[in-house]
Protein backbone atom coordinates (compact mmCIF):
# COMPACT_ATOMS: atom_id res chain seq x y z
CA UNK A 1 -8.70 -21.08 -134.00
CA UNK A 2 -5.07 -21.18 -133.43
CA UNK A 3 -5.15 -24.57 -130.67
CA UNK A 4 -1.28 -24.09 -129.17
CA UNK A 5 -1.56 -22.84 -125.81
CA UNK A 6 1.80 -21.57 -123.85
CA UNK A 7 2.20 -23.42 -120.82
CA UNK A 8 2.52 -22.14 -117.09
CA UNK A 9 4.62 -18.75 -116.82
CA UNK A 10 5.64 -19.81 -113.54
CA UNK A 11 7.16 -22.89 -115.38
CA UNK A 12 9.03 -20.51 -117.90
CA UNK A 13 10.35 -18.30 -114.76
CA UNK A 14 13.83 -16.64 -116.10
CA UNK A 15 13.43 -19.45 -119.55
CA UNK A 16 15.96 -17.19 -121.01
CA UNK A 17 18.40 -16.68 -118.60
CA UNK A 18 20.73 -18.93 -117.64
CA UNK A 19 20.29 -19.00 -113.47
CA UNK A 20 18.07 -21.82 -114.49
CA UNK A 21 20.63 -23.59 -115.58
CA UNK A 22 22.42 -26.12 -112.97
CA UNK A 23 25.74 -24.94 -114.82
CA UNK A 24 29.23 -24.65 -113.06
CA UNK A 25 32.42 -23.59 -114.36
CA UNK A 26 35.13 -26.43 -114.43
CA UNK A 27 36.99 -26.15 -111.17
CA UNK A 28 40.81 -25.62 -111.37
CA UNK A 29 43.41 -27.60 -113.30
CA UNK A 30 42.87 -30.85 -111.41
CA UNK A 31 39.41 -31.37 -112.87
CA UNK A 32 40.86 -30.36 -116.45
CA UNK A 33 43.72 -32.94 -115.94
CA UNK A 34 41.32 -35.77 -115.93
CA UNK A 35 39.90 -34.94 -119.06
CA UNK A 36 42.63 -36.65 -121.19
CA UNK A 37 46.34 -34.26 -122.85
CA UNK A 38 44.10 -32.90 -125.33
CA UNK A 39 42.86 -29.77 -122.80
CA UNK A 40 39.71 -29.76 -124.21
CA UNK A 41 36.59 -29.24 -122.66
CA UNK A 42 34.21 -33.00 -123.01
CA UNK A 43 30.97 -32.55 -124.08
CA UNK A 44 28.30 -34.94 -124.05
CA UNK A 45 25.17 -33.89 -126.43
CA UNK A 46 21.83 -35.85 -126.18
CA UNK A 47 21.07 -35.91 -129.53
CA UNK A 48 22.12 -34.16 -133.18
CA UNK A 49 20.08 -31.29 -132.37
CA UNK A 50 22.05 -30.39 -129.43
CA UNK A 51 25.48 -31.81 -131.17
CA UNK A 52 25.35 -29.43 -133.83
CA UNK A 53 25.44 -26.54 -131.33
CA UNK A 54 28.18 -27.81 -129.45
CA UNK A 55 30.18 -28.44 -132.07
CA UNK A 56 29.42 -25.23 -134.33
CA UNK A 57 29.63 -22.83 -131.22
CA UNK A 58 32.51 -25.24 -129.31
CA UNK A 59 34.13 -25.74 -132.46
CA UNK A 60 38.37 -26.50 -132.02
CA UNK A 61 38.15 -26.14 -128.35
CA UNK A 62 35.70 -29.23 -127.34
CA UNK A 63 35.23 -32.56 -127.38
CA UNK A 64 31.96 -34.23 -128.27
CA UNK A 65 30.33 -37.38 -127.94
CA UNK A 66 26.63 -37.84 -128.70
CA UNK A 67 24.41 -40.07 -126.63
CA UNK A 68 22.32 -40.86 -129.77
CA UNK A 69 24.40 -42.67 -132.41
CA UNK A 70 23.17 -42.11 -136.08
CA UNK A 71 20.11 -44.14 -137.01
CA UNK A 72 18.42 -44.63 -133.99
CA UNK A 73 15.43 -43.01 -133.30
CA UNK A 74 16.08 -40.73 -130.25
CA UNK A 75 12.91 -41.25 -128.71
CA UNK A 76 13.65 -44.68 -128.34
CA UNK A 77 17.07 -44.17 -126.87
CA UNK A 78 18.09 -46.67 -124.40
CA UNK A 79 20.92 -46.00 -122.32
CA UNK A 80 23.56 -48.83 -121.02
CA UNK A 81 25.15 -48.28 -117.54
CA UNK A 82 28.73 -46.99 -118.80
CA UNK A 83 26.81 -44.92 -120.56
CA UNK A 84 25.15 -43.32 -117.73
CA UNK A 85 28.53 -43.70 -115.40
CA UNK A 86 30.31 -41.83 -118.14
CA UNK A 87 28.25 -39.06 -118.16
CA UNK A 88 29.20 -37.60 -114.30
CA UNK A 89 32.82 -37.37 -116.02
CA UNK A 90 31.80 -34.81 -118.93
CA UNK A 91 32.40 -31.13 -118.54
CA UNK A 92 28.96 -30.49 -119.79
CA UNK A 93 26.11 -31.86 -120.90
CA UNK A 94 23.79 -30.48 -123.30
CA UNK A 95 20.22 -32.08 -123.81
CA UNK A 96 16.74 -31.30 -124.26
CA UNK A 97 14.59 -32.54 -121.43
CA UNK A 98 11.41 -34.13 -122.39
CA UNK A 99 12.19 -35.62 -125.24
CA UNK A 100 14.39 -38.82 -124.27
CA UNK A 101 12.96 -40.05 -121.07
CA UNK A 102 16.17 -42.29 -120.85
CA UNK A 103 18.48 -39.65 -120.78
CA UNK A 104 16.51 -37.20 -118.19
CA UNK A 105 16.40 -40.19 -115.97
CA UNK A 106 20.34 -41.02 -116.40
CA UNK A 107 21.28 -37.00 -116.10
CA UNK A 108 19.23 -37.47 -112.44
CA UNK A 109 21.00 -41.08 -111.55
CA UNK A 110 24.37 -39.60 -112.47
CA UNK A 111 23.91 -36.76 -110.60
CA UNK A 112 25.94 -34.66 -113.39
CA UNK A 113 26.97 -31.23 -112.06
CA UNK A 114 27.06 -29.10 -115.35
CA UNK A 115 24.21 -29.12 -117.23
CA UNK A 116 22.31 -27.38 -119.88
CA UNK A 117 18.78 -28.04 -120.88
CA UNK A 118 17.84 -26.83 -124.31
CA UNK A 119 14.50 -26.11 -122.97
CA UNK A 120 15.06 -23.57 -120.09
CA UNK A 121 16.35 -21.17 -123.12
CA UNK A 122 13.34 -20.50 -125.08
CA UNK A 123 10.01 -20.57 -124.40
CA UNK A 124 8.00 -23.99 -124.59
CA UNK A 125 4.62 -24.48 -126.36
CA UNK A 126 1.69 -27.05 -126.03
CA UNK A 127 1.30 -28.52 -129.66
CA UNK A 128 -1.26 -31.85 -130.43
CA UNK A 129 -1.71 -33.73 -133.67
CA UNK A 130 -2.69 -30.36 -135.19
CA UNK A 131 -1.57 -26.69 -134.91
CA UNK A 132 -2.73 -23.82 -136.47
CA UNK A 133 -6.41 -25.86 -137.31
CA UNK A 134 -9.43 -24.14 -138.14
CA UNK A 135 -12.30 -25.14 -139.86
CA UNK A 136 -15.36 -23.90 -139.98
CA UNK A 137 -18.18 -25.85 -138.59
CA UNK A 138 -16.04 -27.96 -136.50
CA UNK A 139 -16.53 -28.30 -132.57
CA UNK A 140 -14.88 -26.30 -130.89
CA UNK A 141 -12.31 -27.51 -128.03
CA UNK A 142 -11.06 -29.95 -131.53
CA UNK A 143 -7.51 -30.41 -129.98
CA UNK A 144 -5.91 -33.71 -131.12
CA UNK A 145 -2.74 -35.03 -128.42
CA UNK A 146 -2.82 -31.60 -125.97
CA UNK A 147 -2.72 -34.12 -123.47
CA UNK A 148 1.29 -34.66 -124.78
CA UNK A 149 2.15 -31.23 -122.96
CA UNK A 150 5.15 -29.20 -123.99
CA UNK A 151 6.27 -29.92 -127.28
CA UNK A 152 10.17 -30.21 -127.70
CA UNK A 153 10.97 -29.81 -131.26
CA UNK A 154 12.09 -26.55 -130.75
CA UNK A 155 15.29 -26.70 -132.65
CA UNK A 156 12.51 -27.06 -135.73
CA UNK A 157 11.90 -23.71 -135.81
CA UNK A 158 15.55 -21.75 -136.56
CA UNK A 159 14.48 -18.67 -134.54
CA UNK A 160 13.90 -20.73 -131.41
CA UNK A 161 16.84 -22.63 -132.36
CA UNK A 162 18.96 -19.26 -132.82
CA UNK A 163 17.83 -18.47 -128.99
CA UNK A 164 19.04 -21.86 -127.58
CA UNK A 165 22.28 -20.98 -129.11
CA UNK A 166 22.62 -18.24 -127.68
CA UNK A 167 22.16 -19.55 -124.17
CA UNK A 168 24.19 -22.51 -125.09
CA UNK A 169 27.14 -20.32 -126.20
CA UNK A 170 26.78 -17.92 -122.31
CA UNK A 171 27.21 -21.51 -120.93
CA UNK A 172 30.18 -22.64 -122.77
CA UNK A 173 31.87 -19.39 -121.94
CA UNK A 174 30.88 -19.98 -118.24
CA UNK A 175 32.81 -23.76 -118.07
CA UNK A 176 35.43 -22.49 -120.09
CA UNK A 177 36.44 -19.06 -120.06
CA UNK A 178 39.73 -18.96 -121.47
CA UNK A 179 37.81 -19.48 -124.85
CA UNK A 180 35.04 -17.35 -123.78
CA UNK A 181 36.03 -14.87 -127.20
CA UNK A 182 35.93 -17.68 -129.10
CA UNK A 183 32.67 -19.23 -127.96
CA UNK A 184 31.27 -15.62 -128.46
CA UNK A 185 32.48 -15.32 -132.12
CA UNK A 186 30.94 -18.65 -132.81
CA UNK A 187 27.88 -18.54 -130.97
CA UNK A 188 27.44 -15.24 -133.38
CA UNK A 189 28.52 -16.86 -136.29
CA UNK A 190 25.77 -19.66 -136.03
CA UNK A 191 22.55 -17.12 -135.27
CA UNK A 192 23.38 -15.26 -138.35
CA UNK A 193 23.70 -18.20 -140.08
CA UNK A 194 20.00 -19.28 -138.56
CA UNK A 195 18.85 -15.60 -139.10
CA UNK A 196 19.32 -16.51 -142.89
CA UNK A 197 17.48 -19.53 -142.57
CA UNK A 198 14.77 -17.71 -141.02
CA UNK A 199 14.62 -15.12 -143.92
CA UNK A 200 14.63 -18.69 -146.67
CA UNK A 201 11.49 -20.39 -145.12
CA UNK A 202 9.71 -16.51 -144.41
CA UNK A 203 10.55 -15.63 -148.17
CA UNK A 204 9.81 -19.14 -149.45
CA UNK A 205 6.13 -20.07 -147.62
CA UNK A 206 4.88 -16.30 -148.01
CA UNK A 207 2.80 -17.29 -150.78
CA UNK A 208 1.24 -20.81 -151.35
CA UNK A 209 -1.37 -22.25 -152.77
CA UNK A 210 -2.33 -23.96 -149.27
CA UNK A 211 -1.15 -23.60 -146.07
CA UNK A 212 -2.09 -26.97 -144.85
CA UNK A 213 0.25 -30.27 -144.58
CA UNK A 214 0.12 -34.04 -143.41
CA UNK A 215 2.53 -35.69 -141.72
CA UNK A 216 3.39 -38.63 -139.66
CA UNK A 217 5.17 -36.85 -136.77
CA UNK A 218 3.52 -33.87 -135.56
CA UNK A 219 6.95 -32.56 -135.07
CA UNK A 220 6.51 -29.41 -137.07
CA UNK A 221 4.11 -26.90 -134.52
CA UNK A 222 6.70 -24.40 -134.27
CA UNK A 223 7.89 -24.02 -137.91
CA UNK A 224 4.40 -24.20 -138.97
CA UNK A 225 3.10 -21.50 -136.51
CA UNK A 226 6.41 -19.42 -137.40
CA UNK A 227 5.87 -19.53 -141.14
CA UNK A 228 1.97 -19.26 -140.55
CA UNK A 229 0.92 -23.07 -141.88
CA UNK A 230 -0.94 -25.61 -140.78
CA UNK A 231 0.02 -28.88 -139.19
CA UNK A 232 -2.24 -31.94 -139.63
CA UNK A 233 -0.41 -34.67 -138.22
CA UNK A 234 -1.55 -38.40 -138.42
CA UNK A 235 0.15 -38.96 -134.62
CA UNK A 236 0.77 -36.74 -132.17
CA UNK A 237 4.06 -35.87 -130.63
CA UNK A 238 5.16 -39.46 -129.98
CA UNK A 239 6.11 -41.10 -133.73
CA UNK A 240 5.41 -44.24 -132.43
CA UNK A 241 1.47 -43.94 -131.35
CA UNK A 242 -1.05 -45.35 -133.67
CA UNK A 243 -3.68 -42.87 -134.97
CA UNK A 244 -7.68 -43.82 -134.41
CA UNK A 245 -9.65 -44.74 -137.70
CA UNK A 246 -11.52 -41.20 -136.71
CA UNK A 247 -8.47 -39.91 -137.20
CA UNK A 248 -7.71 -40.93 -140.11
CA UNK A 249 -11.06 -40.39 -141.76
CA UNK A 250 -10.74 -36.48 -140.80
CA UNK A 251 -7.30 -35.93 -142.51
CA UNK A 252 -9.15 -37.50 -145.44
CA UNK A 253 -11.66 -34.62 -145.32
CA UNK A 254 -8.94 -32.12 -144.33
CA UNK A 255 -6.73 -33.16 -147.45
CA UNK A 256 -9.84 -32.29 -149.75
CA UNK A 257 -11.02 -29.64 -148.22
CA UNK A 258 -7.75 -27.80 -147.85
CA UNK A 259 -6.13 -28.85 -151.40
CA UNK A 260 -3.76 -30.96 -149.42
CA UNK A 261 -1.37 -32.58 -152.29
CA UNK A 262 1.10 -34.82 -150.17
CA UNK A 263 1.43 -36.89 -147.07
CA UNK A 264 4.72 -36.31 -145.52
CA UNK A 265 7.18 -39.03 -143.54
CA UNK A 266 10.49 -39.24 -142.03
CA UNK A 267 13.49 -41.25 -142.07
CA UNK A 268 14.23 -42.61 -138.72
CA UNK A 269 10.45 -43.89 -138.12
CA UNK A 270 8.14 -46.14 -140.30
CA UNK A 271 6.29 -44.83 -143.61
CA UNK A 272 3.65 -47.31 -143.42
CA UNK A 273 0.90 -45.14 -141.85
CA UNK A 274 1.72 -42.36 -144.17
CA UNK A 275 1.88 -44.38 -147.94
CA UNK A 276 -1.63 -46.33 -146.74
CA UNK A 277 -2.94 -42.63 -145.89
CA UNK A 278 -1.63 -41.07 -149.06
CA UNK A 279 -2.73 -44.53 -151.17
CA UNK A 280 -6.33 -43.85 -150.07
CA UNK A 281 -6.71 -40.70 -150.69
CA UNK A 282 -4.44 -40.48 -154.07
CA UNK A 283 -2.19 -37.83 -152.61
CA UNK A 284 1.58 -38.02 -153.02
CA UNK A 285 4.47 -39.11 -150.60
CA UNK A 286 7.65 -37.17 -149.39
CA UNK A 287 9.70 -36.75 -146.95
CA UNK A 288 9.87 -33.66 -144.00
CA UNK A 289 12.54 -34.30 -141.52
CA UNK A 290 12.43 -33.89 -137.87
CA UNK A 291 15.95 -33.65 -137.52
CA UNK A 292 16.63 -35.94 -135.09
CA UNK A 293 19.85 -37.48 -136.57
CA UNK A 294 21.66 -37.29 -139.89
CA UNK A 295 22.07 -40.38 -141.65
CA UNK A 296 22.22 -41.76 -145.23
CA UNK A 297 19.05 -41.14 -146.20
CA UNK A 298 19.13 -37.61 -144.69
CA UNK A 299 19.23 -34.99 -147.72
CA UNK A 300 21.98 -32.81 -146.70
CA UNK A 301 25.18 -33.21 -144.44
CA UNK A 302 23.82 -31.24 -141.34
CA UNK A 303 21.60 -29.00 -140.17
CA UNK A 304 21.31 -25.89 -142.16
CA UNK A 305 21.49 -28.22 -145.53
CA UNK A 306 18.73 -30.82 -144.35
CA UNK A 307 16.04 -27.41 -143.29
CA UNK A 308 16.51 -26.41 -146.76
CA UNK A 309 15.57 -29.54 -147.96
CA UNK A 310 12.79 -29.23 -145.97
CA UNK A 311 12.03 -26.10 -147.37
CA UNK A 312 11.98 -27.00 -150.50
CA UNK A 313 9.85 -30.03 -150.09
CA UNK A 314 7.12 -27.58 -148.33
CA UNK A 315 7.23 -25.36 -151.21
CA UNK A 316 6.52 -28.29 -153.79
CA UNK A 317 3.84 -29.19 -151.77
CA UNK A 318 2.11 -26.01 -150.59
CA UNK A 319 2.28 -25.22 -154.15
CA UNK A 320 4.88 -22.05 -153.61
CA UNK A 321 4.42 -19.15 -156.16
């Protein structure tokens, strides 16, 4: 039983176009004159996610500034109030509503004119602890964390991802269209380059050993329902919720029963829950990144690099052949 369920049509109305998207073009000279001598257009991205498309599709022609410095965990994001004043003055603003409360709440106090919201461009899913689960024998209606709603790690899976761009890349043209060629080559550019991702993790996870995997931060539901796996996670959606001892006792049966051979954590949230799961059940440790930031410890510079990574550390664990 596959458990996501797609939310409300009527709340996906138009999710592709971008009418839904409270987007105006700049107005005139005088609002480009306040933007500083450098001409170009200010962008203000939520979090790396939404940076990397403003700056891959934006490239020489914008400005950006991210909200969510590296190393801090976005959903913990707190905002100051220059933060929030500075905002109204960008050109645009690109985020992903839903998943930084503190910066949907500072878009609607600063009253921001252009705005895009990753998640009007692609379609949203509901996703709990676990997606893709089925086990014979099991209750049904078994649906760990649905109450979390729409999940919004969509830039997890790269042909979600490849549609945001897109709609991020009509939007850019729109507030800027003396680079509107430009924007277009790029946007382009960047869903080839995410076409070829696509075609790595399809080529890579077509034949494993198991399609099952634990992690801390059920973060994956849309790679693992695009590459047809199976997410256990120990939380749900939120990293920082505790998991019941119920819980835990079931990924210990899940993780025998479905030749589960590592637990998986991140780097911007703790590993404790994961090595004291993996420590019990003598499975190994490793790390899957949500891509929330790039730091340090990320493996791999941006993006593109750091999904490869994950790839490979799915195909060492699925047991890829």
């Amino acid at each position: 039983m596959n458990v996501r369920r797609l939310i409300p049509s009527t709340a996906l109305a138009g999710a592709v176009a971008l009418g839904i998207v409270s987007l105006s073009a700049c107005s005139g000279t005088s609002d480009a004159a306040d933007k500083g001598s450098d001409g170009k257009l200010d962008v203000v991205a939520s979090f790396y996610p939404m940076q990397y498309l403003a700056e891959q599709i934006g490239g020489g022609h914008v400005a950006v500034d991210t909200l969510t410095k590296p190393g801090v965990e976005p959903h913990d994001l707190e905002l100051k109030p220059k933060q929030i004043g500075e905002l109204g003055e960008a050109d645009v603003v690109l985020y992903l509503k839903g998943i930084q409360p503190a910066v949907d709440d500072a878009i609607a106090q600063a009253g921001v004119k252009n705005t895009v919201d990753a998640s009007t461009l692609t379609k949203l899913e509901e996703h709990g602890a676990e997606v893709g689960h089925d086990h014979a024998g099991e209750e049904a209606g078994h649906d760990h964390g649905s109450e979390a709603g729409a999940d919004p790690h969509i830039w997890l899976d790269p042909v979600k991802y490849a549609e945001v761009a897109q709609g991020v890349g009509s939007a850019l043209e729109k507030a800027d269209p003396d680079h509107a060629a430009d924007y277009r080559k790029n946007t382009e550019a960047l869903v080839k380059k995410l076409g070829d991702l696509n075609t790595e993790f399809e080529t890579g996870l077509r034949n494993t050993a198991t399609k099952t995997f634990i992690t801390t931060h059920s973060a994956f539901g849309y790679l693992a329902e695009r590459y047809g796996l199976e997410q256990e996670g120990i939380t749900g959606i939120d990293p920082e919720s505790e998991p019941s001892p119920a819980r835990i006792k079931e990924l210990q049966d899940i993780a025998k029963k479905d030749k589960v051979s590592t637990v998986f954590f991140e780097t911007l949230a703790s590993d404790k829950t994961a090595k004291t799961l993996a420590g019990d059940t003598g499975l190994k440790t490793d790390v899957l990144d949500p891509l929330e930031g790039i730091t340090d410890k990320s493996k791999g510079d941006d993006y593109i690099e750091v999904m490869q990574s994950n790839l490979a550390a799915l195909k060492k664990a699925l047991g890829a052949k």
